[in-house]
C-alpha atoms as a PDB file:
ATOM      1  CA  UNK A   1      46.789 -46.881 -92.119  1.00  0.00           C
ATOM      2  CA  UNK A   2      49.452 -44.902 -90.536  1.00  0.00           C
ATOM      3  CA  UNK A   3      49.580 -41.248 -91.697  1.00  0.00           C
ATOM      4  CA  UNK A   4      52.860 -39.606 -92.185  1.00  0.00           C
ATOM      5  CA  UNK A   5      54.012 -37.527 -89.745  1.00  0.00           C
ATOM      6  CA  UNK A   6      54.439 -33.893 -91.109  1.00  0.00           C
ATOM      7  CA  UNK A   7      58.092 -32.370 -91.294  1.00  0.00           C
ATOM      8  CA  UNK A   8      58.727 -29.579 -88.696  1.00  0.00           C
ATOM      9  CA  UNK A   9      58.898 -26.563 -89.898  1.00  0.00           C
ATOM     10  CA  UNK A  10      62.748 -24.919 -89.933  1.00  0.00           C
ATOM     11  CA  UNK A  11      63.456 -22.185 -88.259  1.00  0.00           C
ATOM     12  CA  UNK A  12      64.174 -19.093 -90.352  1.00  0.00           C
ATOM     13  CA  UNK A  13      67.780 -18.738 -89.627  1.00  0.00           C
ATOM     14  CA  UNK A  14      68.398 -22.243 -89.722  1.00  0.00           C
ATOM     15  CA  UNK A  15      67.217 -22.512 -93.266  1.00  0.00           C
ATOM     16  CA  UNK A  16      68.541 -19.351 -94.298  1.00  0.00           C
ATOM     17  CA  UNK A  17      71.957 -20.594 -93.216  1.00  0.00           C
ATOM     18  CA  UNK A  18      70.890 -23.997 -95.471  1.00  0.00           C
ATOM     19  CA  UNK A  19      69.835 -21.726 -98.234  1.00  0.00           C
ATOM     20  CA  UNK A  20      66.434 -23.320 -98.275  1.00  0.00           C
ATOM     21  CA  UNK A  21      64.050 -20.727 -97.207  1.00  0.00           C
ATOM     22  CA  UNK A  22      62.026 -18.910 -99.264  1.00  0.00           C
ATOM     23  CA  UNK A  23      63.154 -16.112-101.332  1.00  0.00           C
ATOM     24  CA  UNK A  24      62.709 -12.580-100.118  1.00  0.00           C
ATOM     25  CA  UNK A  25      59.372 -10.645-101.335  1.00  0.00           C
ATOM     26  CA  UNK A  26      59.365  -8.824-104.559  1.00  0.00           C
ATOM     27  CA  UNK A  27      60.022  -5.219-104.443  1.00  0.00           C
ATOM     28  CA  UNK A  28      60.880  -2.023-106.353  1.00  0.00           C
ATOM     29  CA  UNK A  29      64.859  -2.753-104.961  1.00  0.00           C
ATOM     30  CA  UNK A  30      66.026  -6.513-105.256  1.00  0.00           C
ATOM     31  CA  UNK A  31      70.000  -4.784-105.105  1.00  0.00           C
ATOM     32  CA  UNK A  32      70.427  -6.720-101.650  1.00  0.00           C
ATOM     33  CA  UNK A  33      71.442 -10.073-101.075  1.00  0.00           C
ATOM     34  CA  UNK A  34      71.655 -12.234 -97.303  1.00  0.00           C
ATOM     35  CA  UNK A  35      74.673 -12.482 -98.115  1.00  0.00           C
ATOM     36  CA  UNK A  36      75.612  -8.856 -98.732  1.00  0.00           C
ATOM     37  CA  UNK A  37      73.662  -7.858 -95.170  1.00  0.00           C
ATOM     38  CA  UNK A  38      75.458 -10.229 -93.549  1.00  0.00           C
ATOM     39  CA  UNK A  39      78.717  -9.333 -94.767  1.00  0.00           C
ATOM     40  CA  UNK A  40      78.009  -6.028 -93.445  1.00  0.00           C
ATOM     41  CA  UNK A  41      76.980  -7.065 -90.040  1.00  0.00           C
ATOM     42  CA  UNK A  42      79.830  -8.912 -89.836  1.00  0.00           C
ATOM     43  CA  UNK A  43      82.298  -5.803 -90.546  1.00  0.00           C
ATOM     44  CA  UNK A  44      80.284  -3.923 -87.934  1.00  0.00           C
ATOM     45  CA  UNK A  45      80.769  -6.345 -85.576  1.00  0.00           C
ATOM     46  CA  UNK A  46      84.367  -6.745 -86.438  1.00  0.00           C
ATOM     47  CA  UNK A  47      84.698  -2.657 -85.697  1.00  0.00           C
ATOM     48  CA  UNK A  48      82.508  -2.002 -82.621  1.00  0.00           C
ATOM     49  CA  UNK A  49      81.211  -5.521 -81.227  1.00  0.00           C
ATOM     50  CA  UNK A  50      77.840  -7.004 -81.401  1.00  0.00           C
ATOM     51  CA  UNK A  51      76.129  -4.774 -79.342  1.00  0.00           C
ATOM     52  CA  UNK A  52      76.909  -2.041 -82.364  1.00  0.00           C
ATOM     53  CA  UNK A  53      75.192  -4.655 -85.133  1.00  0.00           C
ATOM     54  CA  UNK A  54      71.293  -3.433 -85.544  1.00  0.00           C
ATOM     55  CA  UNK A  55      68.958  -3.344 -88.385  1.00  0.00           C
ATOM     56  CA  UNK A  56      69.657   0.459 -88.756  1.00  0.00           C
ATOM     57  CA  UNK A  57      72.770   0.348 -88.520  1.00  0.00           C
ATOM     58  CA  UNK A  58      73.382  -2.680 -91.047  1.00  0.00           C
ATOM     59  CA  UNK A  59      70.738  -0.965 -93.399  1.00  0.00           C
ATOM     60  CA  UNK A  60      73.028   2.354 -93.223  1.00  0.00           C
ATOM     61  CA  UNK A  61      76.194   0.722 -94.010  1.00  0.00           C
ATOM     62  CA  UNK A  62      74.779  -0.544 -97.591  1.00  0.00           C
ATOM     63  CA  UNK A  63      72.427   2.282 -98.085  1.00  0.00           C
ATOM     64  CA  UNK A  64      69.197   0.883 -97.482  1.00  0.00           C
ATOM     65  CA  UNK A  65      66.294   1.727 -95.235  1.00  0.00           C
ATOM     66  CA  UNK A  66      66.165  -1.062 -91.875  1.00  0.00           C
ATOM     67  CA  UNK A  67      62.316  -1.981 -93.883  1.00  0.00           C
ATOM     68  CA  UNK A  68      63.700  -3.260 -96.722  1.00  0.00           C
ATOM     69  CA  UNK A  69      66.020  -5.590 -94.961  1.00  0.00           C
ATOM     70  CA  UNK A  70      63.546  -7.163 -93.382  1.00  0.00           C
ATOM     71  CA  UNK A  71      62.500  -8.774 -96.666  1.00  0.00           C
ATOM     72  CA  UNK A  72      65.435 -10.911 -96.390  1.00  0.00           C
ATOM     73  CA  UNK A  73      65.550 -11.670 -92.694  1.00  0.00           C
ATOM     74  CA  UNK A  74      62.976 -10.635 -90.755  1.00  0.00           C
ATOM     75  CA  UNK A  75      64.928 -11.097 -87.267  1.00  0.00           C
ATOM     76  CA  UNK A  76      67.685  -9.544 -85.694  1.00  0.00           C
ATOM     77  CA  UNK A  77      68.285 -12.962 -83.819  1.00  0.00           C
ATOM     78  CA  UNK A  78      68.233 -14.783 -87.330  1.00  0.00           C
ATOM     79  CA  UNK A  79      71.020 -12.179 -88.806  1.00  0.00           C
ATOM     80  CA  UNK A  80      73.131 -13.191 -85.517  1.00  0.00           C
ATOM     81  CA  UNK A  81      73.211 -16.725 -86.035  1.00  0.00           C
ATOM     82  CA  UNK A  82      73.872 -15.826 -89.765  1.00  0.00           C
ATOM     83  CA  UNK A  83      76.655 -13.606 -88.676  1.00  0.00           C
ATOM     84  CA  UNK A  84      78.028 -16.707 -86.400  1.00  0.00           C
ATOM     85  CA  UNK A  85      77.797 -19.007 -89.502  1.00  0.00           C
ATOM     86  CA  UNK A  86      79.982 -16.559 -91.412  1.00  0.00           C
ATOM     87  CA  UNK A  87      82.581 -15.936 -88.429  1.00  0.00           C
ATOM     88  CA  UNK A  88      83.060 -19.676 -87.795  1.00  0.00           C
ATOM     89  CA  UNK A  89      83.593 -20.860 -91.602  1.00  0.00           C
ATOM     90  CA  UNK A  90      84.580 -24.098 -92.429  1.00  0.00           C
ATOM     91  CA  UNK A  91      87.262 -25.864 -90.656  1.00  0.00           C
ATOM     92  CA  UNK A  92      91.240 -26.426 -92.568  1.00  0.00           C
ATOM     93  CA  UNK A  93      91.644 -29.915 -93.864  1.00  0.00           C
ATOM     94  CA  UNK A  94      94.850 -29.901 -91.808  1.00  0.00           C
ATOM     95  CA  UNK A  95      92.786 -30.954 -89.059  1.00  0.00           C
ATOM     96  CA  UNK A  96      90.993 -34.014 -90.443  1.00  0.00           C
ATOM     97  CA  UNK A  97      94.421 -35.158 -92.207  1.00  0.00           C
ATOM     98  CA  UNK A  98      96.208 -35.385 -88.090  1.00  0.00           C
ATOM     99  CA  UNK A  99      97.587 -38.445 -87.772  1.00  0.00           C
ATOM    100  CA  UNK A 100      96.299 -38.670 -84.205  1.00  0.00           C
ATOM    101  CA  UNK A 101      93.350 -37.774 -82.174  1.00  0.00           C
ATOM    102  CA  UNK A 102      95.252 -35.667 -79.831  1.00  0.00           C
ATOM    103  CA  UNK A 103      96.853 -33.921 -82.779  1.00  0.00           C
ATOM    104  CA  UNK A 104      93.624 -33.460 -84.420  1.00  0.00           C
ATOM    105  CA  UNK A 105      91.743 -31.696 -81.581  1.00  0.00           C
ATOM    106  CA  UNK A 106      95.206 -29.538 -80.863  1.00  0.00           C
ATOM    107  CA  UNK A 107      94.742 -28.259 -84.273  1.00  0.00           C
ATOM    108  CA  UNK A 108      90.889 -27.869 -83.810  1.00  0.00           C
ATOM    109  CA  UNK A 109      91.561 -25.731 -80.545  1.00  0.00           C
ATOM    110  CA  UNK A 110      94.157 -23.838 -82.200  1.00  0.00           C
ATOM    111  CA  UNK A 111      91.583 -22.724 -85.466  1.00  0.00           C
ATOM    112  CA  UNK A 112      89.169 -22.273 -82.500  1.00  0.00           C
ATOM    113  CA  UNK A 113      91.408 -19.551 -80.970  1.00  0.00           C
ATOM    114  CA  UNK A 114      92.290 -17.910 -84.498  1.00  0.00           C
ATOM    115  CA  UNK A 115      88.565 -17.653 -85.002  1.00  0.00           C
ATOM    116  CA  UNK A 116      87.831 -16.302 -81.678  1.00  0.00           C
ATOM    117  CA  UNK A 117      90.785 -13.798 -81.994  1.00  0.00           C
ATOM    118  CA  UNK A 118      89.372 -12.960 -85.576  1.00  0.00           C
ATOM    119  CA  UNK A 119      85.619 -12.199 -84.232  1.00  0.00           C
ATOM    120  CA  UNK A 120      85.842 -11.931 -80.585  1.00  0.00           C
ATOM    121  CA  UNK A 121      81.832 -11.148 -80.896  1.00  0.00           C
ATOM    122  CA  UNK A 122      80.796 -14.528 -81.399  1.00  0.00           C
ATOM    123  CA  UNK A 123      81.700 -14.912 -77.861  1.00  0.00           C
ATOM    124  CA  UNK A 124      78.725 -12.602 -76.741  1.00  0.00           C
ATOM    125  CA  UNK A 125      76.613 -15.367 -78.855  1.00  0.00           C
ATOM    126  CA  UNK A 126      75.073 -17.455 -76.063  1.00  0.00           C
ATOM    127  CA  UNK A 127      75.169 -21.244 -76.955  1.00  0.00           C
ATOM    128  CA  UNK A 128      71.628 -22.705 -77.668  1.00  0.00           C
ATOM    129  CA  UNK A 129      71.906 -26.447 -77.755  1.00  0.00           C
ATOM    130  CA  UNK A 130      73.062 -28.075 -80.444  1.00  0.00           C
ATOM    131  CA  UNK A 131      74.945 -26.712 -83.483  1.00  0.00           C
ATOM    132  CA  UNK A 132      72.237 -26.697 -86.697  1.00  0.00           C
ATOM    133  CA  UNK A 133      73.831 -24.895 -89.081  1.00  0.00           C
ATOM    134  CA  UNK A 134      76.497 -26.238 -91.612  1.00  0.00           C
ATOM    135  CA  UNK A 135      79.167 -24.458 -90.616  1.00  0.00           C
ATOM    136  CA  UNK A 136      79.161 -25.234 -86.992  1.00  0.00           C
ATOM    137  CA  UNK A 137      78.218 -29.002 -87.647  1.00  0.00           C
ATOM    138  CA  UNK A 138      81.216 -29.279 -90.105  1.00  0.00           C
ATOM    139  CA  UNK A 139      83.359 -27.977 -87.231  1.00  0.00           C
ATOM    140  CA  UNK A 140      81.898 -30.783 -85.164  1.00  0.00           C
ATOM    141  CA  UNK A 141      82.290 -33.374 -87.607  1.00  0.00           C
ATOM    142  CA  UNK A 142      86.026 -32.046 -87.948  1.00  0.00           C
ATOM    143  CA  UNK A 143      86.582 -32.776 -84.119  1.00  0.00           C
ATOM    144  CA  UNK A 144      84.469 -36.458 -84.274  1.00  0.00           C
ATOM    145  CA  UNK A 145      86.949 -37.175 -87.034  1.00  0.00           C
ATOM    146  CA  UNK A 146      90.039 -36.382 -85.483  1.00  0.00           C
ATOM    147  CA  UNK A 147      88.806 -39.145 -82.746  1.00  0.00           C
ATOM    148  CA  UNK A 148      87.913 -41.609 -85.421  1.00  0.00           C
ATOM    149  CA  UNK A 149      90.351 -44.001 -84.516  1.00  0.00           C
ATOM    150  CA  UNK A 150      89.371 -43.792 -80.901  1.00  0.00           C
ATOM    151  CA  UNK A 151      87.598 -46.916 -80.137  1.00  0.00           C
ATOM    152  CA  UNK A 152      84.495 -45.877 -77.709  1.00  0.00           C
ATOM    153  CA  UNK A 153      81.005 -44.404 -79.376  1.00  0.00           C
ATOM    154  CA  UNK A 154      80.057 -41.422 -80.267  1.00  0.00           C
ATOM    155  CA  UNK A 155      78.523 -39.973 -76.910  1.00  0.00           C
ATOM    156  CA  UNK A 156      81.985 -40.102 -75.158  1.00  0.00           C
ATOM    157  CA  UNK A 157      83.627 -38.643 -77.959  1.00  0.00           C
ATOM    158  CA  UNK A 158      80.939 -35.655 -78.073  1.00  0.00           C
ATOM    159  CA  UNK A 159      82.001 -35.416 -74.612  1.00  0.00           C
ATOM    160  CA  UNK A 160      85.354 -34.941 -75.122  1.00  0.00           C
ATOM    161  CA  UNK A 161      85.083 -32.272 -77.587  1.00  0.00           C
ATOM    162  CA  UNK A 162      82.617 -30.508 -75.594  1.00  0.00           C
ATOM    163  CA  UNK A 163      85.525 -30.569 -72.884  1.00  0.00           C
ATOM    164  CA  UNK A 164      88.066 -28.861 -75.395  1.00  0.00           C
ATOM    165  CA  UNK A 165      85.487 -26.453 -76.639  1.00  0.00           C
ATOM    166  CA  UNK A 166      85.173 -25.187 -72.739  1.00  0.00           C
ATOM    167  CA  UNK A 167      89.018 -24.347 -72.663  1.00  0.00           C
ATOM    168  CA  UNK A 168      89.202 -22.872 -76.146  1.00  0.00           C
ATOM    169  CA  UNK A 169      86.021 -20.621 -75.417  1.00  0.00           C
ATOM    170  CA  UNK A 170      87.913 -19.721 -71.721  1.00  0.00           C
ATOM    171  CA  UNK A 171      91.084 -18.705 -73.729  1.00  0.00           C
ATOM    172  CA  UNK A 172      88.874 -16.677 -76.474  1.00  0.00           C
ATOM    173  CA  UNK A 173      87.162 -14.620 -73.589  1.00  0.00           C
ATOM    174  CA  UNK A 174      90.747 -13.579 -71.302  1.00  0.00           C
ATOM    175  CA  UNK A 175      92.787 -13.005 -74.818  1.00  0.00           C
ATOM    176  CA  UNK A 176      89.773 -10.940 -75.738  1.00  0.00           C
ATOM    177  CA  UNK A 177      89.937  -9.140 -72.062  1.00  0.00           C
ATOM    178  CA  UNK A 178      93.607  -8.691 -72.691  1.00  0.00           C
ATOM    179  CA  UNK A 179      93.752  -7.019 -76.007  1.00  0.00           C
ATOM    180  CA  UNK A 180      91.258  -4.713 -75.251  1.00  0.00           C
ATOM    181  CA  UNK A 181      92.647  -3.642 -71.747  1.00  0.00           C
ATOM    182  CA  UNK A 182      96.358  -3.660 -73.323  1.00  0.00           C
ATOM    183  CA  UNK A 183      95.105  -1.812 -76.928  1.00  0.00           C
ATOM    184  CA  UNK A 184      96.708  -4.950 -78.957  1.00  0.00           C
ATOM    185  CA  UNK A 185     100.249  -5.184 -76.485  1.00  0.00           C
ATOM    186  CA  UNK A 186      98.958  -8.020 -73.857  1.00  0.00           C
ATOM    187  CA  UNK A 187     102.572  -8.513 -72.720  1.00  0.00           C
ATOM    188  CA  UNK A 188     102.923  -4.980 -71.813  1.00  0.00           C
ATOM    189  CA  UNK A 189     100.116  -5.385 -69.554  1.00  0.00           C
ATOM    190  CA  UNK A 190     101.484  -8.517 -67.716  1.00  0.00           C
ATOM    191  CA  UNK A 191     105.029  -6.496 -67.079  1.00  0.00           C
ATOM    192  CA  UNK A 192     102.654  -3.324 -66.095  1.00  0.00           C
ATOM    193  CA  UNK A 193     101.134  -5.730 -63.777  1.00  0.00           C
ATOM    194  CA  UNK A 194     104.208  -7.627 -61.922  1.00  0.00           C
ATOM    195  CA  UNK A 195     105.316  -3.922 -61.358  1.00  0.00           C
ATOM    196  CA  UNK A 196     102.187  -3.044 -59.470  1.00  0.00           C
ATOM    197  CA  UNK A 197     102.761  -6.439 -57.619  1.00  0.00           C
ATOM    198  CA  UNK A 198     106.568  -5.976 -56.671  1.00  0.00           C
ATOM    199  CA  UNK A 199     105.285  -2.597 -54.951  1.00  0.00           C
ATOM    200  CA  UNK A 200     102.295  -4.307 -53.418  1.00  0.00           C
ATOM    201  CA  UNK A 201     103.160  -7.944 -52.007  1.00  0.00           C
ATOM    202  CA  UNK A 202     105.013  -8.287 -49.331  1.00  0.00           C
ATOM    203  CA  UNK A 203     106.591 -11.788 -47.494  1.00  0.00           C
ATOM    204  CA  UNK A 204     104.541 -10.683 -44.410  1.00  0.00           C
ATOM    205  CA  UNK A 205     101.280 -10.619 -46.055  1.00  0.00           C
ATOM    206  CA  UNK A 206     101.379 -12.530 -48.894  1.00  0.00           C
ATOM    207  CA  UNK A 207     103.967 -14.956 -48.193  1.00  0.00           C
ATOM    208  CA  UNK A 208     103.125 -17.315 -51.066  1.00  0.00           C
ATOM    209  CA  UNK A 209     102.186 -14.909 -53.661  1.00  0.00           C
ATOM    210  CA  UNK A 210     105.039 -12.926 -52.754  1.00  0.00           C
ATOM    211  CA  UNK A 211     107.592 -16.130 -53.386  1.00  0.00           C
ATOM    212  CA  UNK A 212     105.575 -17.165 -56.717  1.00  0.00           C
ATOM    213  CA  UNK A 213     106.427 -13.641 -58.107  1.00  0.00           C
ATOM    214  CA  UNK A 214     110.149 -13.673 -56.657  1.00  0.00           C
ATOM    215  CA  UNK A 215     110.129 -17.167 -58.972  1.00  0.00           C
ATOM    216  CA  UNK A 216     109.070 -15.237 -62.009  1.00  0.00           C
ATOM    217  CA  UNK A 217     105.680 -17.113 -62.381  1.00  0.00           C
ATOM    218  CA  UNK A 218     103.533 -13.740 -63.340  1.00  0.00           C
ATOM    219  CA  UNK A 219     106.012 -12.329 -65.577  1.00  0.00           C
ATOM    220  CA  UNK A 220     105.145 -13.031 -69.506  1.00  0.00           C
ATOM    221  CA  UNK A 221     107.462 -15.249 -71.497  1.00  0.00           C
ATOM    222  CA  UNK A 222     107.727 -13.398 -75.416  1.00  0.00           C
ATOM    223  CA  UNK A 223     105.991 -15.408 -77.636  1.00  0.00           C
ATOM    224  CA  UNK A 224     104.504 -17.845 -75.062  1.00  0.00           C
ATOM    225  CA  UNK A 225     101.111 -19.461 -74.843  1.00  0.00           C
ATOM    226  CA  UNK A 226     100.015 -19.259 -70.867  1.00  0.00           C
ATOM    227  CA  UNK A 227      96.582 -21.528 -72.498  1.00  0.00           C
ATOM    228  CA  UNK A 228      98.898 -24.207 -73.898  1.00  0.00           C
ATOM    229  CA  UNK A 229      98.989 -25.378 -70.546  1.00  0.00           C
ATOM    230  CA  UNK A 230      95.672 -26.017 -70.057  1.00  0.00           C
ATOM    231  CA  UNK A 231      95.221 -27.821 -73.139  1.00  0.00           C
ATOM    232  CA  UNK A 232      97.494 -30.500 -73.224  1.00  0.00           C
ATOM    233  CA  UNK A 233      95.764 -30.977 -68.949  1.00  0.00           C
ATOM    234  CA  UNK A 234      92.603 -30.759 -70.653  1.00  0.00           C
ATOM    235  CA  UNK A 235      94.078 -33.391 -73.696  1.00  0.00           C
ATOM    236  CA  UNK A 236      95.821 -35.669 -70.996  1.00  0.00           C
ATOM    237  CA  UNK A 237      92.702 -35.925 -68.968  1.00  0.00           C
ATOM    238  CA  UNK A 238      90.749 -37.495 -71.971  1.00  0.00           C
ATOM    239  CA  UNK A 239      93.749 -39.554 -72.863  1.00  0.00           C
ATOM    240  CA  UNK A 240      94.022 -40.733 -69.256  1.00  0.00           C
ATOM    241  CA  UNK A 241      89.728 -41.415 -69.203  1.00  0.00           C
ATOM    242  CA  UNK A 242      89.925 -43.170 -72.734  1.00  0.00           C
ATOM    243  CA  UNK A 243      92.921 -45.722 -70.763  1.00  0.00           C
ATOM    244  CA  UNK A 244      91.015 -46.345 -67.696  1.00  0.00           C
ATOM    245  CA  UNK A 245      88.085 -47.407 -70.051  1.00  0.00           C
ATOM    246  CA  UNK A 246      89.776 -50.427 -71.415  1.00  0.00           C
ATOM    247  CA  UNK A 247      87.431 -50.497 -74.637  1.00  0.00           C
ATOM    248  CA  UNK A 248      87.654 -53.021 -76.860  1.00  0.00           C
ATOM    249  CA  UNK A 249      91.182 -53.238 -78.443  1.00  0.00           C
ATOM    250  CA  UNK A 250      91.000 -52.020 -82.596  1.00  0.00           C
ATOM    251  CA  UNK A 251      92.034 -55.007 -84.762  1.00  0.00           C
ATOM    252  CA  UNK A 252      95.846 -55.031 -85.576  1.00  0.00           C
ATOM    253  CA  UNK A 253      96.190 -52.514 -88.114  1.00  0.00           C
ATOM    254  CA  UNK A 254      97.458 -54.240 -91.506  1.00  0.00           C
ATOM    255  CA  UNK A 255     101.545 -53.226 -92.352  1.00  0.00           C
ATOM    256  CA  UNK A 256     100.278 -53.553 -95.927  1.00  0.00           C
ATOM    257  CA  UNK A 257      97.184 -51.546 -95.405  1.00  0.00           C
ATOM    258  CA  UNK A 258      99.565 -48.246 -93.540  1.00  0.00           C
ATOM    259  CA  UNK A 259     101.994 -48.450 -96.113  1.00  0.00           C
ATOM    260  CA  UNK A 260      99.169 -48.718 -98.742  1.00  0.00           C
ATOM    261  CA  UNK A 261      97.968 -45.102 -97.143  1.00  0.00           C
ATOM    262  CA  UNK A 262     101.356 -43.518 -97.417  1.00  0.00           C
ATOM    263  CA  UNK A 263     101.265 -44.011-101.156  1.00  0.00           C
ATOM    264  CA  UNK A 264     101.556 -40.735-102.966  1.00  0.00           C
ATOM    265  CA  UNK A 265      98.871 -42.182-104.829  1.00  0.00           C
ATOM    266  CA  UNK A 266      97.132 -43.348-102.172  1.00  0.00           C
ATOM    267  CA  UNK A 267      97.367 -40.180-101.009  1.00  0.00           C
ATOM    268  CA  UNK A 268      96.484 -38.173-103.955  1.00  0.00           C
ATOM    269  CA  UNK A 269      93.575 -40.112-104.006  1.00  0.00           C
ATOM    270  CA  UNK A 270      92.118 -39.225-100.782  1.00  0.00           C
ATOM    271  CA  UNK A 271      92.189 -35.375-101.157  1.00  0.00           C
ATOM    272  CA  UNK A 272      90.262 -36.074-104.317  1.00  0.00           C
ATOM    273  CA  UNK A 273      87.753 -37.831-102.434  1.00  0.00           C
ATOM    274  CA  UNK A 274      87.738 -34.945 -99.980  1.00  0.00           C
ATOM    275  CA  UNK A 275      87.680 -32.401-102.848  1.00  0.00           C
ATOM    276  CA  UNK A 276      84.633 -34.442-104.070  1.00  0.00           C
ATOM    277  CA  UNK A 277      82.734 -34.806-101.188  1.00  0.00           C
ATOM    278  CA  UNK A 278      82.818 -30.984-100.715  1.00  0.00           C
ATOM    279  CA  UNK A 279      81.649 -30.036-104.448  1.00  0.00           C
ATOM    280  CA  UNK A 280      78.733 -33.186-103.390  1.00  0.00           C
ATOM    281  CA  UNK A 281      78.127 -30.705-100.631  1.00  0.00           C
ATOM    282  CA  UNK A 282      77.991 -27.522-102.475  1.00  0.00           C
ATOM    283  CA  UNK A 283      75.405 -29.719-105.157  1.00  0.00           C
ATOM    284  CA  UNK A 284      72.931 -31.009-102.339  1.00  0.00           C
ATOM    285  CA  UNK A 285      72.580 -27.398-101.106  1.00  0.00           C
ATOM    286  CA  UNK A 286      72.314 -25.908-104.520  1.00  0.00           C
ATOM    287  CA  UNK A 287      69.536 -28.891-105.049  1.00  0.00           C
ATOM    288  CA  UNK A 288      67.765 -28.090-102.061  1.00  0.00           C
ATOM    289  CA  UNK A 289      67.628 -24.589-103.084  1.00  0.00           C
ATOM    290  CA  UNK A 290      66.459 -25.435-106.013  1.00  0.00           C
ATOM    291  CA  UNK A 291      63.745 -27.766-104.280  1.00  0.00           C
ATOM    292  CA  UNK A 292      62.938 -24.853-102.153  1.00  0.00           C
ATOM    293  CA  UNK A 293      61.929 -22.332-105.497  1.00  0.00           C
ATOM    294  CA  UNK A 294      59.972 -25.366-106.670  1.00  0.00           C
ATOM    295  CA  UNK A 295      57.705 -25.338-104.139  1.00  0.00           C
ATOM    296  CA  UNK A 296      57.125 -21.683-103.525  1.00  0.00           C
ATOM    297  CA  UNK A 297      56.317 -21.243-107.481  1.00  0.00           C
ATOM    298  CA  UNK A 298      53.770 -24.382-106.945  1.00  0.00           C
ATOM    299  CA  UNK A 299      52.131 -22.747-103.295  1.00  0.00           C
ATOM    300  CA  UNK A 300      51.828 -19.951-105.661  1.00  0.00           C
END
C-alpha cells in the first residue's frame, strides 16, 4: 500500500503572502497587523531605500518594540518578500484585454516600469527562482495571457517574457541611476552631459564619437523614451523567432465567432467573468485562511 507522500512545508513568507500561516502568538498587544508592518516597511523603503528598512526601524515607525514584531514575522528576509508582494500589486486588466500579444507585453513592460519608478527598491531584491507569491504569479499569468493566441507551448512563451522582463528590469535600474544623480530632472543631466562632451571630444581623438554628437545622438529629446527602442528590438526579436518556428497554423478564426466577441454584450459579459474570477480568488484565500485557523485550534 502506497503511503501518501507528506506536503512540504511552506516557507514562512510564502504563506504569509497566501495568508495561510499561522496566526501570530498571543500577547498583552495584538494592535499590529502584517499588514500594518508591512505598510510601514514599505513607506521606509519608499523614503530612504531598502537598506534603511530594519526591524527597529519598522518597529519605531508604528511605535512598537523590534520583539513584538517578530510575533508576526519572524524574518527580516520574510518582511522583504512581503514588501515585494505589496510593491508589485496586481497587474491592470488593460493588459489581459490587448488585442495582440505584442500589445499585451508592451503594456506589461510599461506597468513594469511604473512599478519600478514607484519602488525603485525592489530592484535591490535579488531574484530567487521562480515567482511563489500571488502577486508576482498574477503578473506572470498577465504576460502568458497576452501570448495566448501565440501558437507554441508554454516553455517558449516563459521564455519570451523572461526576455522582456530583462529589458524592463535594465530600464528600472538606469531611470533609477538617473533620477537620483539628476534630483528628479534626468534631462537636465543629459544636456549637462553633451556640454561636458562638446568641450571634451575632439575629431582627432574621437572621430566617431565626436560625429555621433555633431548628429545630435546624446542630446535628450523632451518627453522621449531612449528604452522604447529597445523594446520594440527586444518585441521584434520574439516576433521574428515565433516566424522562423513555423508552428502549427491556429484554425481559421470564425467571422461569426469575432463579431460574436465585439458584442457589447459579449463584452459585458467577459469583464463579469473577470470580475468573478477575482472575488473566486479573494474566496479561496479567505477559505484557506480559514483552513489554516482550523488546524492550529485542532494541533492545539
Amino acid at each position: 500500500m502506497n503511503e501518501k507522500m507528506p506536503e512540504p512545508e511552506l516557507p514562512r513568507g510564502v504563506a504569509l503572502a497566501w495568508g495561510v500561516a499561522a496566526s501570530p502568538q498571543r500577547g498583552p498587544k495584538l494592535e499590529m497587523s502584517i499588514e500594518s508592518i508591512v505598510d510601514a516597511a514599505v513607506a521606509i523603503a519608499d523614503t530612504g531605500g531598502l537598506g534603511a528598512v530594519s526591524m527597529s526601524s519598522v518597529a519605531a515607525a508604528l511605535g512598537f518594540t523590534p520583539m513584538s514584531l517578530y510575533r508576526y514575522i519572524s524574518a527580516k528576509d520574510d518582511l522583504v518578500l512581503l514588501m515585494q508582494e505589496r510593491g508589485i500589486g496586481a497587474p491592470p486588466d488593460s493588459i489581459r484585454q490587448a488585442e495582440t500579444w505584442r500589445e499585451g507585453l508592451r503594456l506589461w513592460a510599461a506597468e513594469q516600469t511604473g512599478m519600478y519608478i514607484d519602488h525603485p527598491w525592489i530592484l535591490d531584491i535579488p531574484i530567487q527562482g521562480t515567482p511563489q507569491t500571488p502577486n508576482n504569479l498574477a503578473w506572470l499569468d498577465a504576460a502568458l495571457e497576452a501570448m495566448r493566441d501565440v501558437p507554441v507551448d508554454y516553455d517558449t512563451k516563459t521564455a519570451c517574457v523572461l526576455a522582456v522582463i530583462a529589458q524592463v528590469r535594465f530600464e528600472g535600474v538606469v531611470v533609477r541611476g538617473y533620477v537620483e544623480a539628476s534630483n528628479g530632472d534626468p534631462e537636465q543631466l543629459d544636456r549637462d552631459a553633451v556640454e561636458v562632451l562638446q568641450q571634451l571630444v575632439t575629431p582627432a581623438e574621437f572621430p566617431l564619437v565626436h560625429a555621433a554628437l555633431v548628429e545630435g545622438a546624446f542630446s535628450p529629446v523632451p518627453g522621449g523614451n531612449p528604452f522604447g527602442f529597445g523594446l520594440e528590438r527586444v518585441l521584434d526579436g520574439i516576433e521574428a523567432f515565433l516566424a522562423g518556428r513555423s508552428p502549427v497554423p491556429p484554425p481559421a478564426p470564425d467571422p461569426l465567432d469575432e463579431a460574436a466577441a465585439r458584442d457589447p454584450k459579449a463584452k459585458e459579459a467577459t469583464k463579469a467573468r473577470r470580475e468573478a474570477e477575482k472575488v473566486l480568488r479573494e474566496a479561496r484565500k479567505r477559505e484557506r485562511q480559514a483552513i489554516s485557523a482550523a488546524r492550529e485550534r485542532l494541533a492545539r
